[in-house]
PDB file of N, CA and C in Angstrom:
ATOM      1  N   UNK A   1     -30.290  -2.899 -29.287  1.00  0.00           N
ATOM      2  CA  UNK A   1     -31.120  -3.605 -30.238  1.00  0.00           C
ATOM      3  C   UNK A   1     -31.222  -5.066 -29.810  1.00  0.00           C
ATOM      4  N   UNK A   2     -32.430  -5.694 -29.569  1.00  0.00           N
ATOM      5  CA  UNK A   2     -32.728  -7.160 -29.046  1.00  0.00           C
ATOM      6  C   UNK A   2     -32.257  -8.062 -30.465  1.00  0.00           C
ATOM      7  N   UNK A   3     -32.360  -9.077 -30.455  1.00  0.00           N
ATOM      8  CA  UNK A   3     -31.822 -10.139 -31.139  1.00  0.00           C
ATOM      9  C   UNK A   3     -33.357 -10.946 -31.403  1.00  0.00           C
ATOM     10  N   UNK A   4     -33.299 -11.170 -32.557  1.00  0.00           N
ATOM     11  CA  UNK A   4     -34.597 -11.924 -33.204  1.00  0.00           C
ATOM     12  C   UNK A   4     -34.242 -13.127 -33.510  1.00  0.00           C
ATOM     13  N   UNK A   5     -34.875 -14.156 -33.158  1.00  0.00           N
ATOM     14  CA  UNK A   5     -34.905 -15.720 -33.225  1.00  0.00           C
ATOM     15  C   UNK A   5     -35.213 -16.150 -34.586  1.00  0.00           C
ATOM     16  N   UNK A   6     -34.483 -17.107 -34.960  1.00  0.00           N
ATOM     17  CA  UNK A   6     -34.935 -17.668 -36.202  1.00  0.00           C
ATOM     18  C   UNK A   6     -36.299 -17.816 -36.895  1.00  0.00           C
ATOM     19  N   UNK A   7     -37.212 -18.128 -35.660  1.00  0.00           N
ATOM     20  CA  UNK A   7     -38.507 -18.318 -36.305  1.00  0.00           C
ATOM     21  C   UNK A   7     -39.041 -17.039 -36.253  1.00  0.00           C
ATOM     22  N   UNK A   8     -38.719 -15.906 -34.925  1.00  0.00           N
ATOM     23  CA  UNK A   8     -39.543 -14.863 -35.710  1.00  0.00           C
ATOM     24  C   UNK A   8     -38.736 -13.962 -37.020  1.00  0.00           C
ATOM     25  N   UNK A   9     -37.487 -14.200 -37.762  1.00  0.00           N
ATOM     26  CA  UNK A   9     -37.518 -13.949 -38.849  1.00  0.00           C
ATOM     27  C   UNK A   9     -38.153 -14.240 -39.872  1.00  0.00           C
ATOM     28  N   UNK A  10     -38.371 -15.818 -39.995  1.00  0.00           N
ATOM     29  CA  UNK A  10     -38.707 -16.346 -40.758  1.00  0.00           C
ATOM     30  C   UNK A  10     -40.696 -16.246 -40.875  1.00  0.00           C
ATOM     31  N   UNK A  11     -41.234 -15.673 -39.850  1.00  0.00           N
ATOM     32  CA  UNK A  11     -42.190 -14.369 -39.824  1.00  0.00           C
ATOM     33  C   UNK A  11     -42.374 -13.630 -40.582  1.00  0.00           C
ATOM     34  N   UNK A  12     -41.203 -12.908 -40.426  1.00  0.00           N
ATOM     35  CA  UNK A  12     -41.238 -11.680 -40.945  1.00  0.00           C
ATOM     36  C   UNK A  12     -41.340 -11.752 -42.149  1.00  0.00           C
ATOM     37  N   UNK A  13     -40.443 -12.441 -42.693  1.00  0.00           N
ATOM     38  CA  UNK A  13     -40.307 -12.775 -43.946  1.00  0.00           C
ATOM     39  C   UNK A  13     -41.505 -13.144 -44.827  1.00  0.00           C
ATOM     40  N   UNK A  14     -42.425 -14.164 -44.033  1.00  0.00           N
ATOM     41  CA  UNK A  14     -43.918 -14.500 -44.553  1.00  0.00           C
ATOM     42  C   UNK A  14     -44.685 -13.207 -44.894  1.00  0.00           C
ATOM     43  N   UNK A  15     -44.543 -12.798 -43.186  1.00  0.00           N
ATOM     44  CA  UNK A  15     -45.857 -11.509 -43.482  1.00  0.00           C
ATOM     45  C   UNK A  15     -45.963 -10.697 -44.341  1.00  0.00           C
ATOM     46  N   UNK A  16     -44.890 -10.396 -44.827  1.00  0.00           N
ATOM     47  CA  UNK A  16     -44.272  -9.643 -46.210  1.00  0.00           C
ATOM     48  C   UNK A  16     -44.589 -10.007 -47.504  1.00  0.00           C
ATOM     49  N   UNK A  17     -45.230 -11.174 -47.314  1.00  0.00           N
ATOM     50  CA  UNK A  17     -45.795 -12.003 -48.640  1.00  0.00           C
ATOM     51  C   UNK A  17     -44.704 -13.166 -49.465  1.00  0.00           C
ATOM     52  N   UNK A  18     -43.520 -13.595 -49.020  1.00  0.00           N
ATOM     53  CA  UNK A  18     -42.578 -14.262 -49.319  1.00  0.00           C
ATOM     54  C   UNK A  18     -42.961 -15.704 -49.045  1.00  0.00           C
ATOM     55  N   UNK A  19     -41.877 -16.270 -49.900  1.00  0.00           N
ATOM     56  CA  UNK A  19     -42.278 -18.157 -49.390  1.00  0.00           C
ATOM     57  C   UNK A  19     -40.197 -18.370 -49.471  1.00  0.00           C
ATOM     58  N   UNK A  20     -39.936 -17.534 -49.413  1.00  0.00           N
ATOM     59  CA  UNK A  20     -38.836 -18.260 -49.158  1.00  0.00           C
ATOM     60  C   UNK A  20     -37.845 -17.346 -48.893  1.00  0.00           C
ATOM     61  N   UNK A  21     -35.789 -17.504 -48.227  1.00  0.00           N
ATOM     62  CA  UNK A  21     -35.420 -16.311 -47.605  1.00  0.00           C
ATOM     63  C   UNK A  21     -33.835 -17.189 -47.775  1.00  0.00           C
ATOM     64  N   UNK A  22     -32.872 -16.386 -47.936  1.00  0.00           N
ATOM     65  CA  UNK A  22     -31.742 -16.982 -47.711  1.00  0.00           C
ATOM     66  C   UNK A  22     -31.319 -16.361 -46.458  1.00  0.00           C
ATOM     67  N   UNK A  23     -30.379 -17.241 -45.634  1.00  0.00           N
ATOM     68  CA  UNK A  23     -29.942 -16.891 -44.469  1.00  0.00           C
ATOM     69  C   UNK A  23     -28.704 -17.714 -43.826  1.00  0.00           C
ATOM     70  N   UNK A  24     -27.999 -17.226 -43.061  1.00  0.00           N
ATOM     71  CA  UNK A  24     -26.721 -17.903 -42.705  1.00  0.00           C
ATOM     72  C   UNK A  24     -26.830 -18.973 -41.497  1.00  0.00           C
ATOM     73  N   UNK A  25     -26.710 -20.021 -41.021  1.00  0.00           N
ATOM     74  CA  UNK A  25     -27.327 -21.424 -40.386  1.00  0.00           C
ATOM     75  C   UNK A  25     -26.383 -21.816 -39.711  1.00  0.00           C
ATOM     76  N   UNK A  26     -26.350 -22.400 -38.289  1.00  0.00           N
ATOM     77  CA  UNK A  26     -25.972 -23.193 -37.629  1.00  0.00           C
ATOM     78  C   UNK A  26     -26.361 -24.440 -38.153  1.00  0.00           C
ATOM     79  N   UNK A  27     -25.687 -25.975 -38.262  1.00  0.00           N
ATOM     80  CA  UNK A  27     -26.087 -26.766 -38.818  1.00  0.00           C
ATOM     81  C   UNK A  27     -27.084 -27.588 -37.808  1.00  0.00           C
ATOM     82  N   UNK A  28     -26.969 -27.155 -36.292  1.00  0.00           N
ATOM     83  CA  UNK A  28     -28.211 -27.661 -35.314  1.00  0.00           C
ATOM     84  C   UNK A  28     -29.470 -26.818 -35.760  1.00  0.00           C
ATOM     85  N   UNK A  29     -29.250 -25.515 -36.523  1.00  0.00           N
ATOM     86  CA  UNK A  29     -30.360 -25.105 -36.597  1.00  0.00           C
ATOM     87  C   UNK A  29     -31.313 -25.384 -38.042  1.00  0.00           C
ATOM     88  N   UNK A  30     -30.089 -25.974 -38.922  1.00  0.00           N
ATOM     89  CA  UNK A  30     -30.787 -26.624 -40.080  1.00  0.00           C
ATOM     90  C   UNK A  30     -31.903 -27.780 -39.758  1.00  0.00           C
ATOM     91  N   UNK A  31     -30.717 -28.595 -38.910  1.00  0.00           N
ATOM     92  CA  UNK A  31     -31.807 -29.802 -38.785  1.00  0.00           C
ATOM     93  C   UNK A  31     -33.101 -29.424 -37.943  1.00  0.00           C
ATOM     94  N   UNK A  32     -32.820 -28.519 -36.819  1.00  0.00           N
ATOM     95  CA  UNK A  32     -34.163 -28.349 -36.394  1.00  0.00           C
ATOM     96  C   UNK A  32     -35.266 -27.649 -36.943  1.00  0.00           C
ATOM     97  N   UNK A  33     -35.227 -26.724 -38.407  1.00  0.00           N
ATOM     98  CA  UNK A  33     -36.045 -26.469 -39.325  1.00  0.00           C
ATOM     99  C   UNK A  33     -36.630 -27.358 -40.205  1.00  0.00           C
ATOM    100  N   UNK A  34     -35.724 -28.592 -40.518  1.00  0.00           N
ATOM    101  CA  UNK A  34     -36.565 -29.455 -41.083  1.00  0.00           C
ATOM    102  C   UNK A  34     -37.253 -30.128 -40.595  1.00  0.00           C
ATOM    103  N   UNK A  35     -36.930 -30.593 -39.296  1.00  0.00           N
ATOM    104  CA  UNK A  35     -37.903 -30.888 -38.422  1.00  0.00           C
ATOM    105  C   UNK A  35     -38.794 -30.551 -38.239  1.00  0.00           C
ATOM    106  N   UNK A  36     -39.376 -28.692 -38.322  1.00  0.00           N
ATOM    107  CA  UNK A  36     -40.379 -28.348 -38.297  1.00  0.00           C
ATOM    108  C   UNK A  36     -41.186 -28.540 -39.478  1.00  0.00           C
ATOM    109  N   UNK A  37     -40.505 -28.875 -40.350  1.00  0.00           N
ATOM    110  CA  UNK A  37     -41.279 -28.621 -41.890  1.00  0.00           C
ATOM    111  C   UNK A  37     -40.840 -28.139 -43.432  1.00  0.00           C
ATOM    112  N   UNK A  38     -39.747 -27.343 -42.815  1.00  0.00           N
ATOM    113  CA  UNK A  38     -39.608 -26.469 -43.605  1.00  0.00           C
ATOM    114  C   UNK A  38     -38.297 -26.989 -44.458  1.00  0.00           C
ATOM    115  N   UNK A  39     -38.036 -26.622 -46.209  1.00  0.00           N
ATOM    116  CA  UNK A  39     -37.078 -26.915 -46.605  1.00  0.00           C
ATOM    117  C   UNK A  39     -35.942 -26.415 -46.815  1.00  0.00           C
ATOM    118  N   UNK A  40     -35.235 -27.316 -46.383  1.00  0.00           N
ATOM    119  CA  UNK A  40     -33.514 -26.102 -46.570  1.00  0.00           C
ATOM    120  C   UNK A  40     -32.643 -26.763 -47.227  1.00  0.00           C
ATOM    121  N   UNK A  41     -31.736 -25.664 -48.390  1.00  0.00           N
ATOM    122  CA  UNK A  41     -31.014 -26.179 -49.135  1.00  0.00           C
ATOM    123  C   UNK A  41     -29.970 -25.514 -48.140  1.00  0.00           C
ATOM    124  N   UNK A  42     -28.557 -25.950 -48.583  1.00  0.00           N
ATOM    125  CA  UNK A  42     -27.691 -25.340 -48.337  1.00  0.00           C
ATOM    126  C   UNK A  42     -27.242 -24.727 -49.750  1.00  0.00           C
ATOM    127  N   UNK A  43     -26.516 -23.662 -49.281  1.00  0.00           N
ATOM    128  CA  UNK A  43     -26.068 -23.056 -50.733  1.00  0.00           C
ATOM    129  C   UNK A  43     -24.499 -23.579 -51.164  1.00  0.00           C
ATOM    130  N   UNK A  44     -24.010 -22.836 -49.386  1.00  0.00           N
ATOM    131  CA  UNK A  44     -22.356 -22.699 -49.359  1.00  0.00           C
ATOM    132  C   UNK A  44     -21.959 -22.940 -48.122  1.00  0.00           C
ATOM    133  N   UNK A  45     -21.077 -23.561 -47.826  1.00  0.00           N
ATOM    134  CA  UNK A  45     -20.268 -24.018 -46.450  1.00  0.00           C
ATOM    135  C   UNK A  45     -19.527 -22.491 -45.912  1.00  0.00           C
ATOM    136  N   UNK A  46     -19.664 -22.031 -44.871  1.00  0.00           N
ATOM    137  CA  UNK A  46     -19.287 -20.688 -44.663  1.00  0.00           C
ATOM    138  C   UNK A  46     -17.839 -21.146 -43.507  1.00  0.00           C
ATOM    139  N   UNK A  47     -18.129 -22.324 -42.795  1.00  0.00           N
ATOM    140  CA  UNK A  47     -17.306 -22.342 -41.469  1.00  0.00           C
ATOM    141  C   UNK A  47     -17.683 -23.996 -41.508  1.00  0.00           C
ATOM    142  N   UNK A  48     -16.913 -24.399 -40.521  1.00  0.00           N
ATOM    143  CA  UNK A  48     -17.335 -26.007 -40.091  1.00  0.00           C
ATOM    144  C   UNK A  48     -19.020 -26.200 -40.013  1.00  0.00           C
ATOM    145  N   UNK A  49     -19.453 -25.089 -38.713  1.00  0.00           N
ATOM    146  CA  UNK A  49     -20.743 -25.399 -39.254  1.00  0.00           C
ATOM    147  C   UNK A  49     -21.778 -24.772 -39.234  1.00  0.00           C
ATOM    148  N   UNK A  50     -21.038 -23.886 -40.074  1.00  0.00           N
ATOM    149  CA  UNK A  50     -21.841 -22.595 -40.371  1.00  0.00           C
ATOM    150  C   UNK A  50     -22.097 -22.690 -41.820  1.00  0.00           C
ATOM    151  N   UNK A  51     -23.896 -22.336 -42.396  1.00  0.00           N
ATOM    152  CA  UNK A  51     -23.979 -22.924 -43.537  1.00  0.00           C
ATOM    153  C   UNK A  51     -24.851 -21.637 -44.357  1.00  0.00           C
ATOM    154  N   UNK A  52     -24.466 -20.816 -45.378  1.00  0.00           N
ATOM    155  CA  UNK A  52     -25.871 -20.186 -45.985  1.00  0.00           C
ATOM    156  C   UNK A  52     -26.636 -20.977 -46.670  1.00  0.00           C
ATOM    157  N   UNK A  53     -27.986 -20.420 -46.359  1.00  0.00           N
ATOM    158  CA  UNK A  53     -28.901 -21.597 -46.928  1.00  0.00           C
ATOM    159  C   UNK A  53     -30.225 -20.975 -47.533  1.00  0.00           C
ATOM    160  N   UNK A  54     -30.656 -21.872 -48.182  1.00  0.00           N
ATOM    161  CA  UNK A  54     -32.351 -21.170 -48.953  1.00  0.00           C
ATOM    162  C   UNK A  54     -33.663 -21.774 -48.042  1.00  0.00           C
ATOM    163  N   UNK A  55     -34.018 -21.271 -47.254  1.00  0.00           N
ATOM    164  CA  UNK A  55     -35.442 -21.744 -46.396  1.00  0.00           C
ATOM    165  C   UNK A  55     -36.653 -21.132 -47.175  1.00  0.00           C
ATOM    166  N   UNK A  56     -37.219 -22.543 -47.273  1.00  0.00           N
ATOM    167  CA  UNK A  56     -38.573 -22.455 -48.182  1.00  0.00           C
ATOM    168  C   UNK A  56     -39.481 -23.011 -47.432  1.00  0.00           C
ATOM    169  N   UNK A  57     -40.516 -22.569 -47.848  1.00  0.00           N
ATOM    170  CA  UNK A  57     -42.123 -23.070 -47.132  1.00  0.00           C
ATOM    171  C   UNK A  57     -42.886 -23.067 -48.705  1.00  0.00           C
ATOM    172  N   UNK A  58     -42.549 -22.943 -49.706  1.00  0.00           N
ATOM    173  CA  UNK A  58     -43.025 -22.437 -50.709  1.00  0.00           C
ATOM    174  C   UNK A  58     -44.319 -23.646 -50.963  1.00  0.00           C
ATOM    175  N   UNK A  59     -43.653 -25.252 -50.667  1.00  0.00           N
ATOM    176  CA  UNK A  59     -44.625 -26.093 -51.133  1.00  0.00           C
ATOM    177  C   UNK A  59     -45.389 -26.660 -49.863  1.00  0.00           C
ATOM    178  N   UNK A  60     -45.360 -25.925 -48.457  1.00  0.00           N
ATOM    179  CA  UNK A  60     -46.169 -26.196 -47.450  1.00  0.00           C
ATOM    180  C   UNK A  60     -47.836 -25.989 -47.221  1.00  0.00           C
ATOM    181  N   UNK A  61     -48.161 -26.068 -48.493  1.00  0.00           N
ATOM    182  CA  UNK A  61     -49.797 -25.519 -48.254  1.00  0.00           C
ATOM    183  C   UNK A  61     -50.561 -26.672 -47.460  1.00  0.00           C
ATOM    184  N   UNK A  62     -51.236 -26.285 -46.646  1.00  0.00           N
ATOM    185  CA  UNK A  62     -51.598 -27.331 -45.666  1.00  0.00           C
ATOM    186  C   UNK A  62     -52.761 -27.647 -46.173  1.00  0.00           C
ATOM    187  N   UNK A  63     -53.291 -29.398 -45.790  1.00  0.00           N
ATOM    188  CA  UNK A  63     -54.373 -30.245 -46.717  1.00  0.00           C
ATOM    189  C   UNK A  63     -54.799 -30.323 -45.931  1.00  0.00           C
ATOM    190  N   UNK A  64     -55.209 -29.588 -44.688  1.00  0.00           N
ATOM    191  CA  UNK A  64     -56.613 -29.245 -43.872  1.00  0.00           C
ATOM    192  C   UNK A  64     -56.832 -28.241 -43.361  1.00  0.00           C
ATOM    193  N   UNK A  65     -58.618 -28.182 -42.688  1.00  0.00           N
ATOM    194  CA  UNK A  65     -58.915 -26.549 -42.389  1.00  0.00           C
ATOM    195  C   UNK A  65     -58.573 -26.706 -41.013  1.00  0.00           C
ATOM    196  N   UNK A  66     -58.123 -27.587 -40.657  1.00  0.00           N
ATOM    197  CA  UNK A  66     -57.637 -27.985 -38.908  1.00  0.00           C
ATOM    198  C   UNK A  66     -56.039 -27.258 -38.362  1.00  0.00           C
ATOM    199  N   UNK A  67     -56.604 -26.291 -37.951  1.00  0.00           N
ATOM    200  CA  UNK A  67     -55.345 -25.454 -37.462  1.00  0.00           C
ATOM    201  C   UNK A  67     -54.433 -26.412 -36.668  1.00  0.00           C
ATOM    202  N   UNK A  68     -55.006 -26.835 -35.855  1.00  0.00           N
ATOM    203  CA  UNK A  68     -54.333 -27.263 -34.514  1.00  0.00           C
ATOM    204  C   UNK A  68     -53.269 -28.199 -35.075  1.00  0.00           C
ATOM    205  N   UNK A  69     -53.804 -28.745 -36.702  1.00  0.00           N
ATOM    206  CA  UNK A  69     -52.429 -30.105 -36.725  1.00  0.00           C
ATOM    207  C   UNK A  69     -51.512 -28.796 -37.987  1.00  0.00           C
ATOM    208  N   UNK A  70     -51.639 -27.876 -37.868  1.00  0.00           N
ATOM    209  CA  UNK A  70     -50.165 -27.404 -39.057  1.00  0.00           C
ATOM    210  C   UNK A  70     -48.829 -27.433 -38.072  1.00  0.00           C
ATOM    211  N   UNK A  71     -47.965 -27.559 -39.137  1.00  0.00           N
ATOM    212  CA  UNK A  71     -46.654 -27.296 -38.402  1.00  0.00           C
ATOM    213  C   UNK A  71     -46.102 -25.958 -38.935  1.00  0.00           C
ATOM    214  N   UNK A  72     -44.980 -25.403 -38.405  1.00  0.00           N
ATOM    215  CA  UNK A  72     -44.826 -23.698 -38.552  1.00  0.00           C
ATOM    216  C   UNK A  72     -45.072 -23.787 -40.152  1.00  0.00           C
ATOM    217  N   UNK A  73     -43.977 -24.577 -40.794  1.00  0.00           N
ATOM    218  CA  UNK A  73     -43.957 -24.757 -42.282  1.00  0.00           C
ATOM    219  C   UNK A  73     -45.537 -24.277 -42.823  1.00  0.00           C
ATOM    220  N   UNK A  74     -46.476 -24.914 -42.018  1.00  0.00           N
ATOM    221  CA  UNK A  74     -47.948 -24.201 -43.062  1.00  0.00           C
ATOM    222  C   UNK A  74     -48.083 -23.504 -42.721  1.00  0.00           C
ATOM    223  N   UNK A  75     -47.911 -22.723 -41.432  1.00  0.00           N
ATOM    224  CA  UNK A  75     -48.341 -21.724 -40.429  1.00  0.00           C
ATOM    225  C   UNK A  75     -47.273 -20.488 -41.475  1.00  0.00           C
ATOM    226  N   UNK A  76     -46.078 -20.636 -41.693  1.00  0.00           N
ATOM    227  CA  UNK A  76     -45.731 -19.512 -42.605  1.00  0.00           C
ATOM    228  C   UNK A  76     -46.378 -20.062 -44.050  1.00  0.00           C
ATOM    229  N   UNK A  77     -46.740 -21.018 -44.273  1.00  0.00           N
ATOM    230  CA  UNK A  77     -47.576 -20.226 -45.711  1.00  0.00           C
ATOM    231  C   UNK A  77     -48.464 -19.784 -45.830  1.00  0.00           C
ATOM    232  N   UNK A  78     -49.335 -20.247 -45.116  1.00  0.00           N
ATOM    233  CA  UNK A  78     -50.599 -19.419 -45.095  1.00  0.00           C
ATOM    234  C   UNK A  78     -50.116 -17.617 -44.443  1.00  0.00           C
ATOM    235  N   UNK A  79     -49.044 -17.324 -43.972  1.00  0.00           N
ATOM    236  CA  UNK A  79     -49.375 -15.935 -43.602  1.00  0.00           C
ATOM    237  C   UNK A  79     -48.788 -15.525 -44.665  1.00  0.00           C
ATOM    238  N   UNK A  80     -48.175 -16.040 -45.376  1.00  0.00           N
ATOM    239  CA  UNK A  80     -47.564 -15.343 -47.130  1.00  0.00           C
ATOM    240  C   UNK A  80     -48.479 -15.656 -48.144  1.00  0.00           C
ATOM    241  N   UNK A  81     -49.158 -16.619 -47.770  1.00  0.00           N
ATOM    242  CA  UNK A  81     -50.290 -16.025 -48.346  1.00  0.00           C
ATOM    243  C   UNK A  81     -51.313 -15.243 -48.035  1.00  0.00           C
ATOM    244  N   UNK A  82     -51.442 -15.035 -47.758  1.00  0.00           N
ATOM    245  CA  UNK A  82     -52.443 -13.418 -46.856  1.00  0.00           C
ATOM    246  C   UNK A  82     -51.907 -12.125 -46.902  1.00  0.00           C
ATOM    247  N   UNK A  83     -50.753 -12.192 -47.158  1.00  0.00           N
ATOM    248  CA  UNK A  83     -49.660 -10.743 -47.013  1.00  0.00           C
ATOM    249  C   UNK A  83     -50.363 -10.213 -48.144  1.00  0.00           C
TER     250      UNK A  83
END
């Protein structure tokens, strides 16, 4: 069984019609989700830095019809919204 990358979970999760997903986090990989856009709570400290967390796109609706400037954050809302 191959191993699925953060962002194509967080795919999956859209296409399904969702805006948001809890999941267990590297804390390099927190910050590099917000970076993309997207919001993350933490819930619970699991390990030094290992974190479960709530990833939302819920309030990413993008304020143009210009694809080229979304960041993933709109890019998964718009496919949860379409699901």
């Amino acid at each position: 069984m191959d191993n699925i990358g953060i962002l194509e979970r967080l795919e999956c999760v859209a296409q399904n019609g969702k805006f948001k997903v809890e999941l267990v986090l590297w804390k390099r990989t927190i910050e590099s989700l917000i970076k993309k856009g997207l919001n993350v709570t933490v819930l619970k400290q699991i390990s030094e830095a290992k974190y479960r967390c709530k990833v939302s796109w819920e309030d990413s609706k993008p304020v143009s019809d210009d694809v080229k400037t979304y960041t993933i954050a709109n890019n998964l809302f718009v496919m949860a919204s379409q699901a």
